[in-house]
C-alpha atoms as a PDB file:
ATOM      1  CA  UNK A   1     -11.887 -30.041   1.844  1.00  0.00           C
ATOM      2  CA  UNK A   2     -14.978 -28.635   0.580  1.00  0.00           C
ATOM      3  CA  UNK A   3     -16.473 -26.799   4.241  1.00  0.00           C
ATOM      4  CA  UNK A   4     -17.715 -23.076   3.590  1.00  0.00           C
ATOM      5  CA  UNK A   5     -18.158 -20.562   6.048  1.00  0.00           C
ATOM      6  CA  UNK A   6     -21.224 -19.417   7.798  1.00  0.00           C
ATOM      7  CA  UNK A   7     -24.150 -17.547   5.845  1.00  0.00           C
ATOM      8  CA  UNK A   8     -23.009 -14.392   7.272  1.00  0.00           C
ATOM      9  CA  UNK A   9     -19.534 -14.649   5.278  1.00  0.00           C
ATOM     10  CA  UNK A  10     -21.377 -15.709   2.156  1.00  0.00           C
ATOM     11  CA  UNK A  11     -23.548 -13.074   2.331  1.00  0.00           C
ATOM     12  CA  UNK A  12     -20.837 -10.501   2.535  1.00  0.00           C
ATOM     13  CA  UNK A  13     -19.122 -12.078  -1.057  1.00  0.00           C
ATOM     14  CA  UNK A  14     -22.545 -11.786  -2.466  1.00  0.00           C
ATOM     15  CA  UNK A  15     -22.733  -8.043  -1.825  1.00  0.00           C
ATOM     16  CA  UNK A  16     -18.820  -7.302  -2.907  1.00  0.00           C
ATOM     17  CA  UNK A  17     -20.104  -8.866  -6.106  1.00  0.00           C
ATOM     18  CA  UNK A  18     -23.235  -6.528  -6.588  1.00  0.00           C
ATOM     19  CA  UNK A  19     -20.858  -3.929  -5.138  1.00  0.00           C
ATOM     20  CA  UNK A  20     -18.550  -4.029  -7.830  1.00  0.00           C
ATOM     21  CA  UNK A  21     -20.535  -5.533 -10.186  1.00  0.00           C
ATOM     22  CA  UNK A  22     -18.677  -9.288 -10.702  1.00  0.00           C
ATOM     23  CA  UNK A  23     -20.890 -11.923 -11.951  1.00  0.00           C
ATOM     24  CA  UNK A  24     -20.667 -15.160  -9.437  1.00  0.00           C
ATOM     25  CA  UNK A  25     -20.330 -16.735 -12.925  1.00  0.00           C
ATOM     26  CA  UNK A  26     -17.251 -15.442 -13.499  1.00  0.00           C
ATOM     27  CA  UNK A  27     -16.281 -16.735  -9.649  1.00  0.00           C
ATOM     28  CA  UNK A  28     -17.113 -20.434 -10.631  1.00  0.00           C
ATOM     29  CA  UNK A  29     -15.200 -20.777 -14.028  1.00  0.00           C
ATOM     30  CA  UNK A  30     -12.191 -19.616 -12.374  1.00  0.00           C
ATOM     31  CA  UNK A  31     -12.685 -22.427  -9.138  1.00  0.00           C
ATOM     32  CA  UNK A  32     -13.544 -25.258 -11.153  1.00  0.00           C
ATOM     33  CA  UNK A  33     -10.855 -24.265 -14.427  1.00  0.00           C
ATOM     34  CA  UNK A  34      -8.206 -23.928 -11.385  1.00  0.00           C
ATOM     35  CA  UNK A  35      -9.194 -27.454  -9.842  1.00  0.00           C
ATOM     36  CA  UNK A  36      -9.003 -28.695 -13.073  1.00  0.00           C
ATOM     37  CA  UNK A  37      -6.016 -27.632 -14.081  1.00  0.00           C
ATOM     38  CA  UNK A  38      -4.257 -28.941 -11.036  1.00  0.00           C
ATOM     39  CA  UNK A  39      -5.974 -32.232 -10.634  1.00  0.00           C
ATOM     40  CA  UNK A  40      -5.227 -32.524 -14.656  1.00  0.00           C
ATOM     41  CA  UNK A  41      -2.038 -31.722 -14.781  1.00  0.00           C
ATOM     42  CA  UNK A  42      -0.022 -34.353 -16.096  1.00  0.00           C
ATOM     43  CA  UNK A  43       2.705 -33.903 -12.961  1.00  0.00           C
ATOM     44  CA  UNK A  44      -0.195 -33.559 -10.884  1.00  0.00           C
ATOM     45  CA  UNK A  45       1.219 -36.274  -7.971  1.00  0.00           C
ATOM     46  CA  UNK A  46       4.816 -35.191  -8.688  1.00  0.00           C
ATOM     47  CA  UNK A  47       3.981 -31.570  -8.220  1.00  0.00           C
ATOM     48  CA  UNK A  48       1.676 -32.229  -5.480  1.00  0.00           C
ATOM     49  CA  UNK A  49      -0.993 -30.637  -6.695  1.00  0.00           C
ATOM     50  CA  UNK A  50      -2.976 -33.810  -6.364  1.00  0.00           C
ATOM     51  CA  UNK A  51      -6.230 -33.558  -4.336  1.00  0.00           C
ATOM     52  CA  UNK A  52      -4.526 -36.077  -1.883  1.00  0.00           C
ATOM     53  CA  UNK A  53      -1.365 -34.263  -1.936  1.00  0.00           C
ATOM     54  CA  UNK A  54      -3.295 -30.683  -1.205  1.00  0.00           C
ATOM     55  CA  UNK A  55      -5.602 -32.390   1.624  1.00  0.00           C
ATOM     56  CA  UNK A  56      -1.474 -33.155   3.238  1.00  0.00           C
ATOM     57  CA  UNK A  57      -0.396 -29.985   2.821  1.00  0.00           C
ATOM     58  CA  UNK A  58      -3.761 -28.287   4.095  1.00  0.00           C
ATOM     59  CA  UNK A  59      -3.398 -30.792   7.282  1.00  0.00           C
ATOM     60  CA  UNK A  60      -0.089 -30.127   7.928  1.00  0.00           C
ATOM     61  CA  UNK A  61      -0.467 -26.506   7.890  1.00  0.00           C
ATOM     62  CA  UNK A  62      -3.443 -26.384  10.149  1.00  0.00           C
ATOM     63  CA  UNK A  63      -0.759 -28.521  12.737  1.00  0.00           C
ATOM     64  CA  UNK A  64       1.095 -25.732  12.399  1.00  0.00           C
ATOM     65  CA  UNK A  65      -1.085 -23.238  13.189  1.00  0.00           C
ATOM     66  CA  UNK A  66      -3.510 -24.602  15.526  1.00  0.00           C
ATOM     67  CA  UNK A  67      -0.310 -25.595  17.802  1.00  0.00           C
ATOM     68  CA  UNK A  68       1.426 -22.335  17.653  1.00  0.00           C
ATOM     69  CA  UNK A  69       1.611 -19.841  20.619  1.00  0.00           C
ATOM     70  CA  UNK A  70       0.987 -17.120  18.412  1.00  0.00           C
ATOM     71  CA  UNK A  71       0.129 -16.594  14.992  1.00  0.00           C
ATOM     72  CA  UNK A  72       0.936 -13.097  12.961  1.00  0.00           C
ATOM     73  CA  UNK A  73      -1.076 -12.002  10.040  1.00  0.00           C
ATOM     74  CA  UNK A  74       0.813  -9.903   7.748  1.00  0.00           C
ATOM     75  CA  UNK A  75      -1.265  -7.400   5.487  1.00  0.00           C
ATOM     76  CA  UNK A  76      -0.151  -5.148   2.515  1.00  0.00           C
ATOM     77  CA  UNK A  77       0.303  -2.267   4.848  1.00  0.00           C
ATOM     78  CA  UNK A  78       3.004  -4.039   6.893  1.00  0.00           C
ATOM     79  CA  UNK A  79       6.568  -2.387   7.888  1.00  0.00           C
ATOM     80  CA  UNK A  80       9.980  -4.619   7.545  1.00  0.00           C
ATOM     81  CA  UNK A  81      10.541  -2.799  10.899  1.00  0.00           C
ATOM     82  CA  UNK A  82       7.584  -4.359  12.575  1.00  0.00           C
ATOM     83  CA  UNK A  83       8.548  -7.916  12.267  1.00  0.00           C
ATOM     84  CA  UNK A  84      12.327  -6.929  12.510  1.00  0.00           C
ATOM     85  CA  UNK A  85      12.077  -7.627  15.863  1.00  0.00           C
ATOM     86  CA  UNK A  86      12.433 -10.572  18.748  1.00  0.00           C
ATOM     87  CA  UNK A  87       9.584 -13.291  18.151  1.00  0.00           C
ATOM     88  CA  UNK A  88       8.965 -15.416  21.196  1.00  0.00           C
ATOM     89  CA  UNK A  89       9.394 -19.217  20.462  1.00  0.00           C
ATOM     90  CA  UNK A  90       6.332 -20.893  19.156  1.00  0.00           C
ATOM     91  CA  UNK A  91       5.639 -17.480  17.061  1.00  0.00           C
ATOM     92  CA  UNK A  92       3.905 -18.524  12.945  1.00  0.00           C
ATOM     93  CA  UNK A  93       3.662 -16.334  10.354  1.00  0.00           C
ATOM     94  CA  UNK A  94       0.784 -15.982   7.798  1.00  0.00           C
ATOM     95  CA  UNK A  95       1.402 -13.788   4.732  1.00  0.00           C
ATOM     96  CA  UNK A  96      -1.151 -12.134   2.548  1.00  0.00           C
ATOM     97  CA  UNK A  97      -0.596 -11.898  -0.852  1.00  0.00           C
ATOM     98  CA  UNK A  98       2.713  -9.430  -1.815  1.00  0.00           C
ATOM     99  CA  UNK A  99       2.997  -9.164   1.925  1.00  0.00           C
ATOM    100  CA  UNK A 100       5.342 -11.777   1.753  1.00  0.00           C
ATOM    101  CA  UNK A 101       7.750  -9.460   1.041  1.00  0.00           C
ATOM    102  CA  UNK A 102       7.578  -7.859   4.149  1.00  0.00           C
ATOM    103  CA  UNK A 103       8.535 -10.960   6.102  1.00  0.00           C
ATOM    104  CA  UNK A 104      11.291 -12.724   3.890  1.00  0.00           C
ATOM    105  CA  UNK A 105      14.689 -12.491   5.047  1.00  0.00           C
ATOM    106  CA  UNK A 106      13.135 -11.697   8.200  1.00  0.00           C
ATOM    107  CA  UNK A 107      10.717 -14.049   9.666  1.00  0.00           C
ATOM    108  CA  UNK A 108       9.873 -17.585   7.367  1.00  0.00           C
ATOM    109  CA  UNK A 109       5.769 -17.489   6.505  1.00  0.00           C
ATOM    110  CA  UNK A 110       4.294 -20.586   7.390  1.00  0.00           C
ATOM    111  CA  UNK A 111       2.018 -20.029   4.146  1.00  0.00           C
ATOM    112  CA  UNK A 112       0.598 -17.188   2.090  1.00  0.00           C
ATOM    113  CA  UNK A 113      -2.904 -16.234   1.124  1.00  0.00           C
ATOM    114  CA  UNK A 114      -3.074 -15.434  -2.063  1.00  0.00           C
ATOM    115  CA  UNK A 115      -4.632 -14.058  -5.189  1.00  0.00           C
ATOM    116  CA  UNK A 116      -1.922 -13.857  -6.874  1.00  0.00           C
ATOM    117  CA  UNK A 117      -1.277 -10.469  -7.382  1.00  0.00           C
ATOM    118  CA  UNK A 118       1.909 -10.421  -5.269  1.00  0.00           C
ATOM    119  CA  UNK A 119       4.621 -10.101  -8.359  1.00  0.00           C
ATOM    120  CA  UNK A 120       8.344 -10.599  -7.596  1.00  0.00           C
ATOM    121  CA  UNK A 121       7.403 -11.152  -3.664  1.00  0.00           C
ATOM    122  CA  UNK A 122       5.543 -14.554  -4.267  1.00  0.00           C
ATOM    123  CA  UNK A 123       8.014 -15.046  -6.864  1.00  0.00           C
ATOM    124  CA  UNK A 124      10.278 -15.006  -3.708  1.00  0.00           C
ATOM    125  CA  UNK A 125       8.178 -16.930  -1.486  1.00  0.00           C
ATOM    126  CA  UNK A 126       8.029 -19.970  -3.864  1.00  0.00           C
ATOM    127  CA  UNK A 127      11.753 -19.971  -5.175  1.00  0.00           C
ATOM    128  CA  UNK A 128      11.722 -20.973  -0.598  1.00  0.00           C
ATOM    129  CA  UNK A 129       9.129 -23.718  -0.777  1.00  0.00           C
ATOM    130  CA  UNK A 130       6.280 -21.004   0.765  1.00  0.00           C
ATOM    131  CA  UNK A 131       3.448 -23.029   0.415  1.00  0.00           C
ATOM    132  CA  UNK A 132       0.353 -21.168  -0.881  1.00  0.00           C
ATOM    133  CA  UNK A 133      -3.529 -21.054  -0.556  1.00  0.00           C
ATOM    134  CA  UNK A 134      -4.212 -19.874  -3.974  1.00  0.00           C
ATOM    135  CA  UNK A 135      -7.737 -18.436  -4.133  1.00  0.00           C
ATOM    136  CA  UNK A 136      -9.580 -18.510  -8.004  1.00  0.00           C
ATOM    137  CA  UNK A 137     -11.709 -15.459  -8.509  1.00  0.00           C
ATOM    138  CA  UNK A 138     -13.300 -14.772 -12.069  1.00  0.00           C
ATOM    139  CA  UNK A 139     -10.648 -11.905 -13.010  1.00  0.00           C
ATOM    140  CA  UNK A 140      -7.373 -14.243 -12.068  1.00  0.00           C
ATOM    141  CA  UNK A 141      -8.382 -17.152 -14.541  1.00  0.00           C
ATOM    142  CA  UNK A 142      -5.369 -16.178 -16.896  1.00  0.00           C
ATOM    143  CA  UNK A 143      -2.541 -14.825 -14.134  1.00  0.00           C
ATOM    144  CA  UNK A 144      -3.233 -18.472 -12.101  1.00  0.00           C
ATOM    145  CA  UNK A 145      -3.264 -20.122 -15.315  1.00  0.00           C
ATOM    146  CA  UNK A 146       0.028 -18.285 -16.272  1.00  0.00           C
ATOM    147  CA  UNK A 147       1.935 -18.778 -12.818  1.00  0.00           C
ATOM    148  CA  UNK A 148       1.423 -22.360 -12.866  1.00  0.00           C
ATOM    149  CA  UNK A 149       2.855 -22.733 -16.055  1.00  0.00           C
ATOM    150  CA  UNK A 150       5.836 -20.281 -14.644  1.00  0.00           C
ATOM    151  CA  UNK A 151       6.379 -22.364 -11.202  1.00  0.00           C
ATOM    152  CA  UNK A 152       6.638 -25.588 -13.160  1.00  0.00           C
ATOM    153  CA  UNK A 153      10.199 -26.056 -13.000  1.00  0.00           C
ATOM    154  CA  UNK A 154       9.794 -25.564  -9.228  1.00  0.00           C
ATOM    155  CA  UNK A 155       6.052 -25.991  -8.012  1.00  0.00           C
ATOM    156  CA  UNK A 156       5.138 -24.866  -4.579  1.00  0.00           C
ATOM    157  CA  UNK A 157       2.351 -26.751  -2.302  1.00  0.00           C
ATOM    158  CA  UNK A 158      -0.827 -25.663  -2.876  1.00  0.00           C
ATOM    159  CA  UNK A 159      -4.113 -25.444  -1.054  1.00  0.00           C
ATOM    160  CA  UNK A 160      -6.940 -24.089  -3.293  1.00  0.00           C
ATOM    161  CA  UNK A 161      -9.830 -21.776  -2.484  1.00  0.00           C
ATOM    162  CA  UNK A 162     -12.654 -19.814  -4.034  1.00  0.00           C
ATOM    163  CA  UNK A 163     -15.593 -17.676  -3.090  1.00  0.00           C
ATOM    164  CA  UNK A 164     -18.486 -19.306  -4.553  1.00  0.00           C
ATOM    165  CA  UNK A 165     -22.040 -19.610  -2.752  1.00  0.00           C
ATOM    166  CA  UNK A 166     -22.040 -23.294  -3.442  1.00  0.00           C
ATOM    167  CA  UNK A 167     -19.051 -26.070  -2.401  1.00  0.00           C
ATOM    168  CA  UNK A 168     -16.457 -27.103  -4.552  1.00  0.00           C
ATOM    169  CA  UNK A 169     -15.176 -30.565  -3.409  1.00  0.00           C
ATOM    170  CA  UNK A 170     -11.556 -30.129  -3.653  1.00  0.00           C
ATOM    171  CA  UNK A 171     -11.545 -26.735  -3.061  1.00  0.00           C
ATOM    172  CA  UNK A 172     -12.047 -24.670   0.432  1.00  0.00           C
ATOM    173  CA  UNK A 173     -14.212 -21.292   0.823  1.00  0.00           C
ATOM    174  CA  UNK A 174     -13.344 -20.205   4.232  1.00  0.00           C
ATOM    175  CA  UNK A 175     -14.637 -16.662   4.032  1.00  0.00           C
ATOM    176  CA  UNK A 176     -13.184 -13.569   3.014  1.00  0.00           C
ATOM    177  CA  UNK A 177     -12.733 -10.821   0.123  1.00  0.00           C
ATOM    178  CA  UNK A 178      -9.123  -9.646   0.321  1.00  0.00           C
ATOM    179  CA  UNK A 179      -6.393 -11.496   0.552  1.00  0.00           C
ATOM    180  CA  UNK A 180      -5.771 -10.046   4.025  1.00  0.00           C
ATOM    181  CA  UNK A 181      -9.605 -10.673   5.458  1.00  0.00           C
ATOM    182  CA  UNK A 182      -9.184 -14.406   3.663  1.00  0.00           C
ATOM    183  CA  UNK A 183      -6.131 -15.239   6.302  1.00  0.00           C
ATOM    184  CA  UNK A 184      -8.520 -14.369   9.347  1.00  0.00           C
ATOM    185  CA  UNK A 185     -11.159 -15.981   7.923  1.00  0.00           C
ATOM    186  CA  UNK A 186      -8.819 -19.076   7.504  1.00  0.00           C
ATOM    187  CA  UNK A 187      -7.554 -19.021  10.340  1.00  0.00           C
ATOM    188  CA  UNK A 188     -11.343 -19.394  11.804  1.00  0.00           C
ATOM    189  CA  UNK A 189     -11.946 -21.914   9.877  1.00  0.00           C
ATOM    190  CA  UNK A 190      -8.697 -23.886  10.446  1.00  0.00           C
ATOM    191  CA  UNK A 191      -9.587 -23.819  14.338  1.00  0.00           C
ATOM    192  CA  UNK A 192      -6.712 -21.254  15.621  1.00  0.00           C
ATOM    193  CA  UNK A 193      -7.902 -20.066  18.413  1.00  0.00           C
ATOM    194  CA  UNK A 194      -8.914 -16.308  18.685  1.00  0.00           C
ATOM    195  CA  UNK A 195      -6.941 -14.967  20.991  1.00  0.00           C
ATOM    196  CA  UNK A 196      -3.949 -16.697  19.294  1.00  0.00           C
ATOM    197  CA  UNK A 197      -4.030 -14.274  16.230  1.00  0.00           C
ATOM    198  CA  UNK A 198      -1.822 -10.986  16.179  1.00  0.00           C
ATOM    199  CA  UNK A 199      -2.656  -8.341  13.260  1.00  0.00           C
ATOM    200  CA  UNK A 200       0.525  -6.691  11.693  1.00  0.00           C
ATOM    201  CA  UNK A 201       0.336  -4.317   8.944  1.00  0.00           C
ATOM    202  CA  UNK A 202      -3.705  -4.654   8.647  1.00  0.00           C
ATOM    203  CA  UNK A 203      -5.081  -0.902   7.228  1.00  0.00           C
ATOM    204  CA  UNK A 204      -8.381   0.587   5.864  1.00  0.00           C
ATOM    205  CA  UNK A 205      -7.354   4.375   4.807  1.00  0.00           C
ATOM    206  CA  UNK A 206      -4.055   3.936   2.869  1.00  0.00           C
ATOM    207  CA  UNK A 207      -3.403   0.968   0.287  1.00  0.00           C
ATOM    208  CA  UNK A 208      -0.165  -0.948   1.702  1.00  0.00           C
ATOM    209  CA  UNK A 209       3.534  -0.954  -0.313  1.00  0.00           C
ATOM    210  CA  UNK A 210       2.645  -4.727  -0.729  1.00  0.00           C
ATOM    211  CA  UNK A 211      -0.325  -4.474  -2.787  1.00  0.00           C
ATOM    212  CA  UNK A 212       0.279  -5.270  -6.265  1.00  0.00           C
ATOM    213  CA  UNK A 213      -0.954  -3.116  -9.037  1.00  0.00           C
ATOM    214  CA  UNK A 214      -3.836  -1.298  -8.467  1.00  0.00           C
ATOM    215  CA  UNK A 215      -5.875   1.725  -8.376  1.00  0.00           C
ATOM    216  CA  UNK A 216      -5.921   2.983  -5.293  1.00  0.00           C
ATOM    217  CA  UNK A 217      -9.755   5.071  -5.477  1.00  0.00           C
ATOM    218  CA  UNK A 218     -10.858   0.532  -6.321  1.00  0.00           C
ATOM    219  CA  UNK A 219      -8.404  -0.136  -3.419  1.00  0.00           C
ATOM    220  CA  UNK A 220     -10.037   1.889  -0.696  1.00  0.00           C
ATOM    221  CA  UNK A 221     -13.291   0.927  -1.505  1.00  0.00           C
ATOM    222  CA  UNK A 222     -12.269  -2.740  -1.222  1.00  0.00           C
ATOM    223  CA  UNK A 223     -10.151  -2.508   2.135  1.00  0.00           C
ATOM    224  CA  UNK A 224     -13.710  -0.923   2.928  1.00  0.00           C
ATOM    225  CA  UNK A 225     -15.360  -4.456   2.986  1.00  0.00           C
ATOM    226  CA  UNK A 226     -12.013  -6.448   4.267  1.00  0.00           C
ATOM    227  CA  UNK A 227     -12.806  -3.885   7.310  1.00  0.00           C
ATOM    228  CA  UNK A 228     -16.338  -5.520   7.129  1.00  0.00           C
ATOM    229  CA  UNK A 229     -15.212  -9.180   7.519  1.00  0.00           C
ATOM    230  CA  UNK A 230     -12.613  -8.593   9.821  1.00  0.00           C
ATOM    231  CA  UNK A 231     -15.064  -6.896  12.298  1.00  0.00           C
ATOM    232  CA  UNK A 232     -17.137 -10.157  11.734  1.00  0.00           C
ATOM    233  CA  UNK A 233     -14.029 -12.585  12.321  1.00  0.00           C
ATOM    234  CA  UNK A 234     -12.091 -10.701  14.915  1.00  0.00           C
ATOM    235  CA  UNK A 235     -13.047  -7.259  16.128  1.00  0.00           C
ATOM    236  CA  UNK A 236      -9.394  -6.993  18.085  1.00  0.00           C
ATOM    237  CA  UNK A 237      -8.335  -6.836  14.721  1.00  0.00           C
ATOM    238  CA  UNK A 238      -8.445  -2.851  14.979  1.00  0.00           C
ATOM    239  CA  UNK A 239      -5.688  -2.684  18.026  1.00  0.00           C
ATOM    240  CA  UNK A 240      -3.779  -5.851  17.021  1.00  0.00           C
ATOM    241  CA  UNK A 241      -4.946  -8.364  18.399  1.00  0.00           C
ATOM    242  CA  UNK A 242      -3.023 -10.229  20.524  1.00  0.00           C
ATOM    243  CA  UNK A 243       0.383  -9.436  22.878  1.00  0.00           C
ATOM    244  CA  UNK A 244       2.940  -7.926  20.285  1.00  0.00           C
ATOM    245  CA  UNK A 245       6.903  -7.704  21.410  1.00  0.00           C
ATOM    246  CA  UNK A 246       8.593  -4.230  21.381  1.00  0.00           C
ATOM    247  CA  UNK A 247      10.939  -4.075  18.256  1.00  0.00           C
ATOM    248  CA  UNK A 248      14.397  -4.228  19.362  1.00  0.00           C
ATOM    249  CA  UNK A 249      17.371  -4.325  17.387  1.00  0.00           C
ATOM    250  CA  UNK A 250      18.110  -8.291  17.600  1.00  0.00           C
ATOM    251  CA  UNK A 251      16.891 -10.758  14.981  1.00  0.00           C
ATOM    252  CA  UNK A 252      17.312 -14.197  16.477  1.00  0.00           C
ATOM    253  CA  UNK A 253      13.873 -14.697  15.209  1.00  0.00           C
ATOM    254  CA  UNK A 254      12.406 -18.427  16.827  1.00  0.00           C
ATOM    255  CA  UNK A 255       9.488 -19.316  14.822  1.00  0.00           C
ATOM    256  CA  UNK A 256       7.859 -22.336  13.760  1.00  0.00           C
ATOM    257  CA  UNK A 257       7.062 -23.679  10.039  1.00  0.00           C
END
């Protein structure tokens, strides 16, 4: 569980670091306090949070997606009224972060990407049994550390990542900044085929309703380097992507999960 991306996508974390001024320190206390904590934790099998128990839940998800006709990124900037539409059979959903809010009651993710900053909305996606790809970055050490006391009494399945130059065994780095370049970059890794992916809700010049808190000037600048990755990843990324259905008014939604 331990691959990395090519040098290109490390390269690009490097530079958001000197960009902003993070220490890759930071970055590695945060992976290896988050592996910890989950391999540690006394419910660790129970939970599954287990490294054995995360390797199942990464494997079934990449069934899911690698299988799938189509597969829908939701980003921050997403509209209830783009995925309150008709999906075609065979149709997965991937959810960044708070995005998850866009698709629940609507369409069922198949998993979210997520640093955690999401709020009520992942709140929302585990209370369903979302399973999430929780990524450890060196300035979400005490909001992971707090949700995973919080989710406790009903633990979702996990799949951990970070963005450190070096492999974590245990832990993926698949590529990525934002939570919304991470998806793409996970769904490369994962093996879903390009074509496959559809981009809803994706922006680079207005921060999304399902960003968590933030300030928007820091926002920009950082949907500035998701644009970055995502033009490495996918280019199509900019119109789309794939085929997406006209919104109609029915919502006999078929999807997969």
């Amino acid at each position: 569980m331990d691959g990395a991306p090519d040098d290109a996508f490390i390269q690009i974390q490097d530079e958001v670091r000197q960009h902003f001024g993070w220490a890759h320190e930071d970055d590695a206390k945060s992976a290896v306090a988050l592996l910890s904590a989950c391999e540690n934790h006394p419910h660790a099998d129970a939970f599954g949070w287990s490294r054995t128990a995360r390797n199942a839940t990464l494997e079934r998800i990449r069934g899911v997606l690698t299988t799938a006709d189509s597969v829908v990124l939701v980003g921050a900037a997403a509209q209830r009224k783009e995925l309150d539409r008709s999906w075609p059979a065979g149709t997965v959903f991937v959810a960044a972060d708070g995005a998850v809010g866009a698709c629940l009651d609507l369409v069922m993710p198949a998993c979210v990407v997520t640093d955690l900053d999401g709020g009520e909305h992942l709140d929302a996606a585990v209370s369903r049994g979302v399973p999430l790809f929780v990524h450890a970055h060196g300035d979400n050490l005490s909001t992971w550390a707090r949700l995973l006391r919080a989710w406790s009494s009903n633990p979702p399945q996990l799949v951990l990542t970070h963005q450190c130059r070096n492999p974590i065994e245990g832990m993926l780095n698949p590529g990525g900044f934002t939570d919304g370049d991470r998806a793409a970059c996970l769904m490369r890794w994962l093996g879903v085929e390009e074509e496959k992916v559809i981009f809803v809700g994706y922006s680079t010049d207005r921060v999304g309703p399902w960003s968590g808190t933030t300030d928007p000037v820091r926002k920009l600048e950082k949907l500035a380097w998701m644009a970055t990755v995502l033009d490495l990843v996918s280019p199509k990324w900019r119109t789309g992507g794939g085929d997406v259905p006209s919104p109609d008014s029915t919502k006999d939604f078929e999807t997969q999960a």
